[in-house]
C-alpha atoms as a PDB file:
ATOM      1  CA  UNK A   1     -14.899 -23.607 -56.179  1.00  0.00           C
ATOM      2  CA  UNK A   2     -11.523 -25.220 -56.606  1.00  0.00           C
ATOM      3  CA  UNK A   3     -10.551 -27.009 -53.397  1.00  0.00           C
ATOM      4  CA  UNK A   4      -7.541 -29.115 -54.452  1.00  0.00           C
ATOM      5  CA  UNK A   5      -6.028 -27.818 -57.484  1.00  0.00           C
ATOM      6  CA  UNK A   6      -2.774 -30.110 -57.353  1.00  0.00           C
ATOM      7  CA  UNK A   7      -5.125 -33.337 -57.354  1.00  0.00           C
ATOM      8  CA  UNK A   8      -5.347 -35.191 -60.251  1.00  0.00           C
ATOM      9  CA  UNK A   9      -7.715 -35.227 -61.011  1.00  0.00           C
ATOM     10  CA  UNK A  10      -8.261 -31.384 -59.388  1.00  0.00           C
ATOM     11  CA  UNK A  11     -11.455 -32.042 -56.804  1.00  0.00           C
ATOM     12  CA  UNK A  12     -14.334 -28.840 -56.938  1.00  0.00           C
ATOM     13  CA  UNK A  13     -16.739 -28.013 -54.340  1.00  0.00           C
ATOM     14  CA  UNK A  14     -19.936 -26.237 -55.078  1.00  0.00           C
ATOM     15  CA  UNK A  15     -20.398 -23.368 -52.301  1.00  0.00           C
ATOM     16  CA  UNK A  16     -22.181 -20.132 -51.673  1.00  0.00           C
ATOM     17  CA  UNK A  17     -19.402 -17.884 -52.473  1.00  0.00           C
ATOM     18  CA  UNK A  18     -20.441 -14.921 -50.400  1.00  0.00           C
ATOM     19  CA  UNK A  19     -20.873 -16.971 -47.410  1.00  0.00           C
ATOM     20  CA  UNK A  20     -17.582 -18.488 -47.495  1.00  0.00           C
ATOM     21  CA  UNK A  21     -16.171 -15.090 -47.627  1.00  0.00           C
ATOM     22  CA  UNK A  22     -18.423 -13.968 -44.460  1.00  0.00           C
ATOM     23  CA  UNK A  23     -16.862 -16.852 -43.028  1.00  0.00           C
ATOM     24  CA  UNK A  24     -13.119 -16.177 -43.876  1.00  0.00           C
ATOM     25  CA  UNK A  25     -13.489 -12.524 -42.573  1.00  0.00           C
ATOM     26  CA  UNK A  26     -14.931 -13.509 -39.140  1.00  0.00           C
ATOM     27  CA  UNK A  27     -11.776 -16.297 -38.571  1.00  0.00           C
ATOM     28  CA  UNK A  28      -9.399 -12.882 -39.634  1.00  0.00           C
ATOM     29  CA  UNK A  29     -11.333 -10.685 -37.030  1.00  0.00           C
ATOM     30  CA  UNK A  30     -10.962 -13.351 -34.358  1.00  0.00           C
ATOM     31  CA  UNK A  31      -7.289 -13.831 -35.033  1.00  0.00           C
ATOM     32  CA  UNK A  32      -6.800 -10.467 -34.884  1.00  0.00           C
ATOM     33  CA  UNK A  33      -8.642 -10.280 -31.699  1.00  0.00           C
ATOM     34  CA  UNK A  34      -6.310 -12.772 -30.154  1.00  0.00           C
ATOM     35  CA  UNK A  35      -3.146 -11.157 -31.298  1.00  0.00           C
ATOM     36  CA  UNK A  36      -1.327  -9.566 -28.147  1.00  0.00           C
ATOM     37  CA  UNK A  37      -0.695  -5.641 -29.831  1.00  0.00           C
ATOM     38  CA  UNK A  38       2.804  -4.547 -27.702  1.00  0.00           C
ATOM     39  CA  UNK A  39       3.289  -1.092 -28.434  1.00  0.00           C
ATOM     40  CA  UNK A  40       6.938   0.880 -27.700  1.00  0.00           C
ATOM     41  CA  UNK A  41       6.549   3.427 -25.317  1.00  0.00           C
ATOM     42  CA  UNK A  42       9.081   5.855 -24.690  1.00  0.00           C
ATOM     43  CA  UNK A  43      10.446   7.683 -21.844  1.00  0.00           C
ATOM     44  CA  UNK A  44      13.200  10.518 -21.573  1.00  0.00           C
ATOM     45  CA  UNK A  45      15.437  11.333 -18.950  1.00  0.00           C
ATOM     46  CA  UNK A  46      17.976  13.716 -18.519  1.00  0.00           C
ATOM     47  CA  UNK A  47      21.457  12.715 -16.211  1.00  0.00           C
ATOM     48  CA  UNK A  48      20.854  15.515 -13.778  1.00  0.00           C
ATOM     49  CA  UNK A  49      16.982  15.039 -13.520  1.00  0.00           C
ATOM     50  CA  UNK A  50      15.191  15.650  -9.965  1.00  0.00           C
ATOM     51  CA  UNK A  51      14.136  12.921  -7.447  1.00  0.00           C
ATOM     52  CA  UNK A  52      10.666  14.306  -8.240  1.00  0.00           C
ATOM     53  CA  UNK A  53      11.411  14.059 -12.020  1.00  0.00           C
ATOM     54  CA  UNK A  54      12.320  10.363 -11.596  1.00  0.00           C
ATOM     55  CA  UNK A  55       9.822   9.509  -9.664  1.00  0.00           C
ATOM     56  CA  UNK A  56       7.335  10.210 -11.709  1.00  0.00           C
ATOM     57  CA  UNK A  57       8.427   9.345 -14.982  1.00  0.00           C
ATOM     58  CA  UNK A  58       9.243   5.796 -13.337  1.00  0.00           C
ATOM     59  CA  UNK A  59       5.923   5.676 -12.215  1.00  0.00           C
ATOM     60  CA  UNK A  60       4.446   6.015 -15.947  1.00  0.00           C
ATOM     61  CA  UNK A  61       6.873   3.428 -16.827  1.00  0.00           C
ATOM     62  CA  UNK A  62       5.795   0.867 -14.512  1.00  0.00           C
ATOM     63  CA  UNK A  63       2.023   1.575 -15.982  1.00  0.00           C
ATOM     64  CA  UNK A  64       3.114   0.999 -19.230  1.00  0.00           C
ATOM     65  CA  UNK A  65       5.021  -2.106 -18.249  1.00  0.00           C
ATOM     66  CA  UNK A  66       1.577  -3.185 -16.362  1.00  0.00           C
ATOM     67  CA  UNK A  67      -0.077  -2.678 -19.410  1.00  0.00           C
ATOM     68  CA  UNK A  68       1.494  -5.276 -21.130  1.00  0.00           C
ATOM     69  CA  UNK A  69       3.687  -2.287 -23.205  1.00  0.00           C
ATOM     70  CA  UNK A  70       7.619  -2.406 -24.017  1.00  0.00           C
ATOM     71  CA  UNK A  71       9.513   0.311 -23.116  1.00  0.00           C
ATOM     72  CA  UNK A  72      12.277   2.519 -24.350  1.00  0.00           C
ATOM     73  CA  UNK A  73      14.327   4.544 -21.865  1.00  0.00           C
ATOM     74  CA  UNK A  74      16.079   7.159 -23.311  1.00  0.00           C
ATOM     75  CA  UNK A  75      18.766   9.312 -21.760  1.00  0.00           C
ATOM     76  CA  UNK A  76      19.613  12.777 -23.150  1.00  0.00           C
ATOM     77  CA  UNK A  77      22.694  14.135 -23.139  1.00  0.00           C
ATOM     78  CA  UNK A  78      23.661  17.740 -23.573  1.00  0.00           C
ATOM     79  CA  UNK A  79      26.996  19.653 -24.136  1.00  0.00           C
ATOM     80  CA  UNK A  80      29.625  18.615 -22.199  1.00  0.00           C
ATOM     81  CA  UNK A  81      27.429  15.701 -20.249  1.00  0.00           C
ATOM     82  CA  UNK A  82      28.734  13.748 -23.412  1.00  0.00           C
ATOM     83  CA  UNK A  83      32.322  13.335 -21.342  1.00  0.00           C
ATOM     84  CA  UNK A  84      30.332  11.663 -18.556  1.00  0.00           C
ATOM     85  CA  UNK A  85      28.132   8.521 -19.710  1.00  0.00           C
ATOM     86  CA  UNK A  86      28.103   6.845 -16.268  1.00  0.00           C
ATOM     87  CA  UNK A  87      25.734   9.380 -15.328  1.00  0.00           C
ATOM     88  CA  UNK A  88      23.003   8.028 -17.484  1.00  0.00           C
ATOM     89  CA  UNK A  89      23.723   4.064 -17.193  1.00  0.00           C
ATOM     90  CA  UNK A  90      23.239   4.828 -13.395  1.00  0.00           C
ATOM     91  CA  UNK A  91      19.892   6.206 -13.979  1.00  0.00           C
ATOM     92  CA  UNK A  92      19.218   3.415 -15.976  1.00  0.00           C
ATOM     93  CA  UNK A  93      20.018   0.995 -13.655  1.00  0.00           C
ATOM     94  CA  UNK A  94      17.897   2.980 -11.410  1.00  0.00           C
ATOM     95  CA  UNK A  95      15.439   2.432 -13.685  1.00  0.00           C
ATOM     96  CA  UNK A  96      15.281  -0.895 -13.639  1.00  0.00           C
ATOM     97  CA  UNK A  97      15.523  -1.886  -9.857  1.00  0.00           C
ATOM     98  CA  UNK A  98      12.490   0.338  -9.632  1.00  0.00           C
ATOM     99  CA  UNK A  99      10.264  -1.983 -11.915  1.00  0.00           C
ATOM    100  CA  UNK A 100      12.163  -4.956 -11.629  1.00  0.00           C
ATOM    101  CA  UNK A 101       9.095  -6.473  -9.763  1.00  0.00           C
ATOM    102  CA  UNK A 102       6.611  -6.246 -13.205  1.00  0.00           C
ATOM    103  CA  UNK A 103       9.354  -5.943 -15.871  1.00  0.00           C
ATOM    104  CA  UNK A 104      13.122  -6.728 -17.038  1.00  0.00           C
ATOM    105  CA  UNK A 105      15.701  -5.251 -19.057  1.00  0.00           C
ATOM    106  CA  UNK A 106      15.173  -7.081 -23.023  1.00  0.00           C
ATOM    107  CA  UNK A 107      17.961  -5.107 -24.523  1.00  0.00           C
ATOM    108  CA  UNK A 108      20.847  -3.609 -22.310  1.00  0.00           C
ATOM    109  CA  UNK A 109      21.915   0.016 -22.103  1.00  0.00           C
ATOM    110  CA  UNK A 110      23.715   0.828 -24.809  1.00  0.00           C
ATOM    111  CA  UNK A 111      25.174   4.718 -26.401  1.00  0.00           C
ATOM    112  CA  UNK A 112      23.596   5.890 -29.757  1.00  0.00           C
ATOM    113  CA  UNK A 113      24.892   9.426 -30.420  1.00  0.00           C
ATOM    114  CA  UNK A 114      24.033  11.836 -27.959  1.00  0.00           C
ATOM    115  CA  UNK A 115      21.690   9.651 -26.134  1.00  0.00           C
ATOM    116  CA  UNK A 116      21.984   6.555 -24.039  1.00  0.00           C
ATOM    117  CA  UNK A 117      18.946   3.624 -24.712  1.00  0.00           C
ATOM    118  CA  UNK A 118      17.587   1.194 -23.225  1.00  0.00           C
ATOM    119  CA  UNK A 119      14.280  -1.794 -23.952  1.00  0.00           C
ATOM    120  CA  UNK A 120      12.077  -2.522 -21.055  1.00  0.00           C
ATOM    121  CA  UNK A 121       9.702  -5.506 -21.455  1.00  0.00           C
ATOM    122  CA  UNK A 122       7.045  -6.772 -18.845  1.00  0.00           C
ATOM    123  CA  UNK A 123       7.652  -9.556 -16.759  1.00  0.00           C
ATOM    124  CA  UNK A 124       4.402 -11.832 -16.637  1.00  0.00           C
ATOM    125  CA  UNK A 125       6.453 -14.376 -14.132  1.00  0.00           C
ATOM    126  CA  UNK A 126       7.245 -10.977 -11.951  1.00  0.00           C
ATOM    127  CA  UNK A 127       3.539  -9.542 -12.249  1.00  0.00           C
ATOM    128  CA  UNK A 128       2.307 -12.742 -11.198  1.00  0.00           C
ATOM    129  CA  UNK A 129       4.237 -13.015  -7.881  1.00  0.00           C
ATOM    130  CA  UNK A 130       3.668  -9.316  -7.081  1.00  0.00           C
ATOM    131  CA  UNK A 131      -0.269  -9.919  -7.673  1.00  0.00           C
ATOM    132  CA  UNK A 132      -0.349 -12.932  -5.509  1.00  0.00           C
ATOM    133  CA  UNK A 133       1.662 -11.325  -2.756  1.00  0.00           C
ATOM    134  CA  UNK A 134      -0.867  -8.253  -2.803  1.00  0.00           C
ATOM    135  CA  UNK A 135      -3.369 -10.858  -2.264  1.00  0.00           C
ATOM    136  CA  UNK A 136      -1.849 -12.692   0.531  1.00  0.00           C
ATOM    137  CA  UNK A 137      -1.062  -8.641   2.144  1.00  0.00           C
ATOM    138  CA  UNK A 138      -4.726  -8.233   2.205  1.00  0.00           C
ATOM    139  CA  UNK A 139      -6.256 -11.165   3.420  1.00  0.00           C
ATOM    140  CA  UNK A 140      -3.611 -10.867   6.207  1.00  0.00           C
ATOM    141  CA  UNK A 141      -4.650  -7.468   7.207  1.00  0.00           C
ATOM    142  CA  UNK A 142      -8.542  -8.788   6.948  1.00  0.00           C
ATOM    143  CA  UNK A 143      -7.547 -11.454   9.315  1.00  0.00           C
ATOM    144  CA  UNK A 144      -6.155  -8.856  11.743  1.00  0.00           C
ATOM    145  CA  UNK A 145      -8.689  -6.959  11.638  1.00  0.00           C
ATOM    146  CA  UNK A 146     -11.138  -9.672  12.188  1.00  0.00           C
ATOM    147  CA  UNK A 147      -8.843 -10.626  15.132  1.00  0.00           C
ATOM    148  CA  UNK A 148      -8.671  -6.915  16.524  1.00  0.00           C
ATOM    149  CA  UNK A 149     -12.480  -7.198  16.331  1.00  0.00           C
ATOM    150  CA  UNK A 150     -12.913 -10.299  18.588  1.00  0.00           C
ATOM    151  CA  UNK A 151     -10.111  -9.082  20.794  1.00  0.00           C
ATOM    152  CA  UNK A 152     -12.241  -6.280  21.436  1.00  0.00           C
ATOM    153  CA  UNK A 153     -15.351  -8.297  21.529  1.00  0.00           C
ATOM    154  CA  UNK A 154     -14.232 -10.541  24.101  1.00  0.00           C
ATOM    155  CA  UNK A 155     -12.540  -7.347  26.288  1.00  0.00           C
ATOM    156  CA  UNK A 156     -16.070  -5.961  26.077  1.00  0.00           C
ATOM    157  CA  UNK A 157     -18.157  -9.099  27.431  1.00  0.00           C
ATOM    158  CA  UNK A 158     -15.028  -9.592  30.148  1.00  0.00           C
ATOM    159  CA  UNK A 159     -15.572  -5.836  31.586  1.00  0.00           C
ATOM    160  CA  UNK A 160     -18.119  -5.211  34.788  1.00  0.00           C
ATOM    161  CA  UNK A 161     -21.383  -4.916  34.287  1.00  0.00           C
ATOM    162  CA  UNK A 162     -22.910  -0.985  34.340  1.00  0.00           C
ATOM    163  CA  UNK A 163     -25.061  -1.213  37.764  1.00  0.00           C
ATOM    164  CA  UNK A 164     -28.825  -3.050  37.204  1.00  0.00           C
ATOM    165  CA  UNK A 165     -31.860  -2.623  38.459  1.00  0.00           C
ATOM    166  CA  UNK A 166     -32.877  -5.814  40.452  1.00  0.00           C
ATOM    167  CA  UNK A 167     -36.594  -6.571  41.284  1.00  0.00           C
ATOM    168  CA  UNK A 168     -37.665  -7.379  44.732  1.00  0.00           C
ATOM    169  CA  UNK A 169     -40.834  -8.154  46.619  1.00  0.00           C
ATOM    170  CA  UNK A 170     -41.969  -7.019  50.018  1.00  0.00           C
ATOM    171  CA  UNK A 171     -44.997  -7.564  51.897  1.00  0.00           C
ATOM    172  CA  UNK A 172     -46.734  -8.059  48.426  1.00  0.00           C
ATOM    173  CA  UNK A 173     -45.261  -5.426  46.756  1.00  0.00           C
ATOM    174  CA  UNK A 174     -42.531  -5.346  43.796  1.00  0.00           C
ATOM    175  CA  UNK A 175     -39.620  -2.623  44.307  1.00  0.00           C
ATOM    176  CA  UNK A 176     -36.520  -1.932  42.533  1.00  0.00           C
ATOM    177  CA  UNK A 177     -32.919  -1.859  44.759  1.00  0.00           C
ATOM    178  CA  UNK A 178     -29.959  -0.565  42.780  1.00  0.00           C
ATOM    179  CA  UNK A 179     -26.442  -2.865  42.996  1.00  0.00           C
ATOM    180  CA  UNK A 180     -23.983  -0.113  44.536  1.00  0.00           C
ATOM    181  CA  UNK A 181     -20.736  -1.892  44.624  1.00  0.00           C
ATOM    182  CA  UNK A 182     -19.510   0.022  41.187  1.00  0.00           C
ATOM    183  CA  UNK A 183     -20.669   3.342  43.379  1.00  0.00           C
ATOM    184  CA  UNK A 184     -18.857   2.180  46.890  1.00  0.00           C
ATOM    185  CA  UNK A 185     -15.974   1.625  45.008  1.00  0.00           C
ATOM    186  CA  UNK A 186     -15.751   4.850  43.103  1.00  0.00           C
ATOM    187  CA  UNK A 187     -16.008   6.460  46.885  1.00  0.00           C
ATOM    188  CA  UNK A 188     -13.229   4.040  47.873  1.00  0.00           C
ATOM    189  CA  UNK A 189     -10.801   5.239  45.681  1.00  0.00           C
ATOM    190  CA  UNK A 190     -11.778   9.092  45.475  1.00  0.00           C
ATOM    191  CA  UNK A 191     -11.297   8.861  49.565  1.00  0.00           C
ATOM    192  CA  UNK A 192      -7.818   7.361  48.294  1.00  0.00           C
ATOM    193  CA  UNK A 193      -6.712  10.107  46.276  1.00  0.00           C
ATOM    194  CA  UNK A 194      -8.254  12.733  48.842  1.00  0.00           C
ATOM    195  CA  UNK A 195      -5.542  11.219  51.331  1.00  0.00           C
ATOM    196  CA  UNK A 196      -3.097  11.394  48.851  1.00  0.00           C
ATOM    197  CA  UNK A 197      -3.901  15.164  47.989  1.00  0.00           C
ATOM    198  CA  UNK A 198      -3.859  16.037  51.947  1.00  0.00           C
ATOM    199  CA  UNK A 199      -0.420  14.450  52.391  1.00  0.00           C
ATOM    200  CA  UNK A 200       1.127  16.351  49.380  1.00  0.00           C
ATOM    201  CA  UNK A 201      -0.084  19.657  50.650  1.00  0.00           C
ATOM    202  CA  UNK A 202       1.248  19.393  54.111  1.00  0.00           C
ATOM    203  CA  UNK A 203       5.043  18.528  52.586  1.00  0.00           C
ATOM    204  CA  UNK A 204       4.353  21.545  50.502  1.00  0.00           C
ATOM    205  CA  UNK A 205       3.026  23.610  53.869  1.00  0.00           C
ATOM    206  CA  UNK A 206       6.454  21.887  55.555  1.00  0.00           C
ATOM    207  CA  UNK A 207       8.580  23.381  53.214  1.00  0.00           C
ATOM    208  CA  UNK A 208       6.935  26.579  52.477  1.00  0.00           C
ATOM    209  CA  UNK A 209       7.454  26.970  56.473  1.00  0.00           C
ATOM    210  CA  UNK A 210      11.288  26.239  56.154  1.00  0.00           C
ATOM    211  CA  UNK A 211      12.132  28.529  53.364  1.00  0.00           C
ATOM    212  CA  UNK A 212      10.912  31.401  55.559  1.00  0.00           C
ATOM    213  CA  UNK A 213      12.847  30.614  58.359  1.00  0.00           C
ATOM    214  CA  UNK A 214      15.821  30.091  56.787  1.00  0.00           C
ATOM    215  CA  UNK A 215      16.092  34.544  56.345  1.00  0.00           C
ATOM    216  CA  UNK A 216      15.519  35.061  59.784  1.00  0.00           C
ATOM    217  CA  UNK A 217      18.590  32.714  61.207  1.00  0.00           C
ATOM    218  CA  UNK A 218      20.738  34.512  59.044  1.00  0.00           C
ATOM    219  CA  UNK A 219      19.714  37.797  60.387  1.00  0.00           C
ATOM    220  CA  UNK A 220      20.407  36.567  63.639  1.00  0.00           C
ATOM    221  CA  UNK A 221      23.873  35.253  62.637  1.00  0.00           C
ATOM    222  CA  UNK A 222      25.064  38.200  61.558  1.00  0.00           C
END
């Protein structure tokens, strides 16, 4: 096989022909493989769409945009819509400051006929920073959580003890005595609120009693 035909004189190589071809095939595949494939997706919009409308078809815009897709927004206009273009460049800008964190406007709105256009592109810088905040959101709330955890842990171990059984001896025999101070001070404070409860009901008694007497000195009055 010829290697350098422009020599002088011209230098040859003998070769196994169909391997060299094998060979040159692979190196295409691989390049091909390597090649970043951007495809132009397209999205429509109409000037009087509805919030729901918009929200969704922005949200398939930022998935192509996250796919590493361009993206043509297209805005339709209809009839007499034609006499009102601002409509359509402020859906576009809409557009835009929704996605702005994983993309960015390539080629700027511009009128073609009855329809307003305009090229998305990804943003790798943009992607990047929203990635690595996500990341930083996350290990954040893990580290609350972890903290919320210990909090609780240490609340736990702080808290009284439930009442234990305590071994004793007497006369040569083991018994069991039960620590009631948990117990003595439930008592404490239902005794508390039973004092409470006693006072409140003789105010009410007190001024059940005055609201009947109240009729009879006005019969007398009169």
């Amino acid at each position: 096989m010829e290697v350098a035909p422009e020599a002088k004189p011209p230098v040859c190589r003998i070769m196994n022909f169909t391997k060299f071809k094998y060979e040159a095939q692979q190196r295409a595949k691989e390049s091909r493989k390597k090649a970043t494939n951007i495809i132009v997706k397209e999205m429509k919009y109409r000037p009087k769409i509805g919030g729901g409308d918009f929200e969704t078809k922005t949200r398939k815009v930022a998935q192509f945009l996250a796919e590493g897709h361009k993206v043509k927004v297209t805005i339709m206009f209809r009839g007499r819509e034609m006499q009102h273009p601002e409509l359509g460049r402020r859906i576009l800008d809409r557009v835009a400051a929704e996605v702005v964190n994983i993309g960015k406007v390539e080629i700027m709105a511009k009128q073609d006929g009855r329809n307003m256009t305009m090229v998305l592109g990804p943003d790798k810088k943009a992607q990047d920073m929203l990635k690595a905040q996500e990341k930083k959101a996350t290990e954040a709330a893990a580290a609350a959580e972890h903290a919320e955890a210990l909090m609780d842990s240490i609340m736990a171990d702080a808290q009284p003890e439930a009442p234990e059984l305590v071994g004793i001896a007497a006369d040569g025999q083991s018994g069991l005595a039960i620590d009631h101070s948990a117990e003595d001070a439930a008592d404490e404070l239902s005794e508390d609120i039973a004092e409470e409860l006693e006072v409140v009901e003789a105010e009410i008694e007190a001024e059940e009693a005055d609201q009947e007497t109240e009729p009879a000195a006005v019969g007398e009055a009169s």
